[in-house]
Each structure stands twice: as C-alpha cells, then as structure tokens.
C-alpha atoms as a PDB file:
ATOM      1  CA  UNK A   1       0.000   0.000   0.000  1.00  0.00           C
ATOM      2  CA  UNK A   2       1.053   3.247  -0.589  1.00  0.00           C
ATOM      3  CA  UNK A   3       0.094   6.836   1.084  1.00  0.00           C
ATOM      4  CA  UNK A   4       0.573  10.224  -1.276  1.00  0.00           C
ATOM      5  CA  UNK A   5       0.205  13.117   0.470  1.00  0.00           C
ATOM      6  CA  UNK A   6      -0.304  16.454  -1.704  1.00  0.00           C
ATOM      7  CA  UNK A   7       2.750  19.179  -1.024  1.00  0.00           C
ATOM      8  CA  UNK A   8       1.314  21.616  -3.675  1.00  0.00           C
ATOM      9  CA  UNK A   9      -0.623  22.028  -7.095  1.00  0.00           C
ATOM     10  CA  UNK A  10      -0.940  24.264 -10.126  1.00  0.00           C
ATOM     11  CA  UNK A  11      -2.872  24.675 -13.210  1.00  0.00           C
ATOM     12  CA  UNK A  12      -1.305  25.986 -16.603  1.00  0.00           C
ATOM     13  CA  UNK A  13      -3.129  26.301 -19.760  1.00  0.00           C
ATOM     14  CA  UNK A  14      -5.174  23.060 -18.710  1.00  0.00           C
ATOM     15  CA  UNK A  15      -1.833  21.372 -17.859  1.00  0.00           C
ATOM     16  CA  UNK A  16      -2.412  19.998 -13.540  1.00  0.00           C
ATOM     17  CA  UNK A  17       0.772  19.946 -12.046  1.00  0.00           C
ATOM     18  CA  UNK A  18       0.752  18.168  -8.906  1.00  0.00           C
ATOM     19  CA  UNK A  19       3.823  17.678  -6.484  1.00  0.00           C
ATOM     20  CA  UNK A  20       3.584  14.329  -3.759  1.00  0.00           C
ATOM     21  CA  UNK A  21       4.706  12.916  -1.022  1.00  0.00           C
ATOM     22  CA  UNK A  22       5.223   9.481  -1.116  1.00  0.00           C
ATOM     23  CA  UNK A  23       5.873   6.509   1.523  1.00  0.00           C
ATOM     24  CA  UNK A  24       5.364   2.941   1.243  1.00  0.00           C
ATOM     25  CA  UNK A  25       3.472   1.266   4.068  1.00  0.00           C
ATOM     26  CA  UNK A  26       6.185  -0.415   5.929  1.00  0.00           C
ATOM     27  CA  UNK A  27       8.709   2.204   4.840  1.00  0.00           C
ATOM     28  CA  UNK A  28       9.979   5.472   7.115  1.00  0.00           C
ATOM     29  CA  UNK A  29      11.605   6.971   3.961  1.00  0.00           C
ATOM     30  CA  UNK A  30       9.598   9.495   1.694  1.00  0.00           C
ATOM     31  CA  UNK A  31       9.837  10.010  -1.734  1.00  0.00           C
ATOM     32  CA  UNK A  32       9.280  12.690  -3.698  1.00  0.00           C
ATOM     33  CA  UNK A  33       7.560  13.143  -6.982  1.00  0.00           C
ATOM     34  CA  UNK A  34       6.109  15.497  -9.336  1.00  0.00           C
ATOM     35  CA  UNK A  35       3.248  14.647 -11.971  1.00  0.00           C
ATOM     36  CA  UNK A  36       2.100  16.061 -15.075  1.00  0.00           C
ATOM     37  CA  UNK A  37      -1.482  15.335 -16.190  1.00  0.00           C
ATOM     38  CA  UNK A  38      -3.186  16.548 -19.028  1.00  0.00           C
ATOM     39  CA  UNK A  39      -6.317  17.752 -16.956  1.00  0.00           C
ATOM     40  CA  UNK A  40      -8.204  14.547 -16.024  1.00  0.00           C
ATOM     41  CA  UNK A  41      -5.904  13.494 -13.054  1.00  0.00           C
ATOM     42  CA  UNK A  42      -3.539  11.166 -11.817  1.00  0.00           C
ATOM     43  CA  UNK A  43      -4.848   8.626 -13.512  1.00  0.00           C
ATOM     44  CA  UNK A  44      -3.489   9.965 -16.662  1.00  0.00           C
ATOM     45  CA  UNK A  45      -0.278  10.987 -16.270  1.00  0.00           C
ATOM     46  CA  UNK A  46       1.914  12.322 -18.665  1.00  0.00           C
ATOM     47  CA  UNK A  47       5.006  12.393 -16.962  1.00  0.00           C
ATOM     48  CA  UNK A  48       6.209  11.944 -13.529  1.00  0.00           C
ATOM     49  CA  UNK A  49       9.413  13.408 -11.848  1.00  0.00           C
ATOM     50  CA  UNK A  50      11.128  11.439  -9.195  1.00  0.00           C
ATOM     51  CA  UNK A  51      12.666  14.455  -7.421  1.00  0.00           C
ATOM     52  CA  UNK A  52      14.865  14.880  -4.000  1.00  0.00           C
ATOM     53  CA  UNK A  53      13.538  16.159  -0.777  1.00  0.00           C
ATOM     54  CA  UNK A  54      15.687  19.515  -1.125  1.00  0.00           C
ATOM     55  CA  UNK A  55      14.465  20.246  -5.004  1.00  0.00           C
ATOM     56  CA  UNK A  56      11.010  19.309  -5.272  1.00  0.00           C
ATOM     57  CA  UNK A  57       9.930  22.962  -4.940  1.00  0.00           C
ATOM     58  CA  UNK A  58      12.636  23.957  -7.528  1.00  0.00           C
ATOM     59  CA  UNK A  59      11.344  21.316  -9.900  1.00  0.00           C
ATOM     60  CA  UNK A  60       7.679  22.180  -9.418  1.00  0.00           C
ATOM     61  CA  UNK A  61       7.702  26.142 -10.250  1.00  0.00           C
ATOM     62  CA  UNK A  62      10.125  25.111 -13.429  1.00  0.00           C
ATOM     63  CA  UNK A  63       7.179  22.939 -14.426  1.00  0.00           C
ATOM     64  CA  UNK A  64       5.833  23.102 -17.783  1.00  0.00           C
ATOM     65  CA  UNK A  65       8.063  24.678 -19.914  1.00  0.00           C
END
C-alpha cells in the first residue's frame, strides 16, 4: 500500500501539475515526486518526476516549460 500526500498544485493552460509525497506502508523513507497530467488526473499521467527532498519545490515552479 502506498500513502501520497499532496505538497502543492498548479494549473497551466489546462496542464495539472501536482507535487507528492510518497511513503510505502512499511517504509519510514519518503519520496518525492512530481506529476504532469493533461487535466483529467492522476490517472493519466503524462510524466512523472522522481525528485529529492531539497528540489522538489525547484522542480515544481520550473514545471511546464
């Protein structure tokens, strides 16, 4: 199982970019990720950004060029 937690999320020109928070069930380690959907969610993602706990928020505001 794994828990996502939201950190922050934007909308450009219909493009959702979302940035999470995520830890496996038995884990203590978080990982970081951004996604880039195309307006109808996570469930269709266009790409996703593994990213490090110190650069996530860099990542995020350089999101979409």
């Amino acid at each position: 199982m794994t828990f996502y937690k939201t950190l922050a999320q934007k909308t450009v020109d219909g493009v959702i970019v979302t940035a999470y928070a995520k830890q496996e069930k038995f884990s203590n380690v978080w990982n970081y990720e951004i996604v880039v959907s195309d307006g109808s969610g996570f469930v269709n993602a266009c790409d996703v950004y593994q990213t490090a706990r110190t650069t996530w928020k860099r990542k995020f505001n350089s999101l979409p060029e």
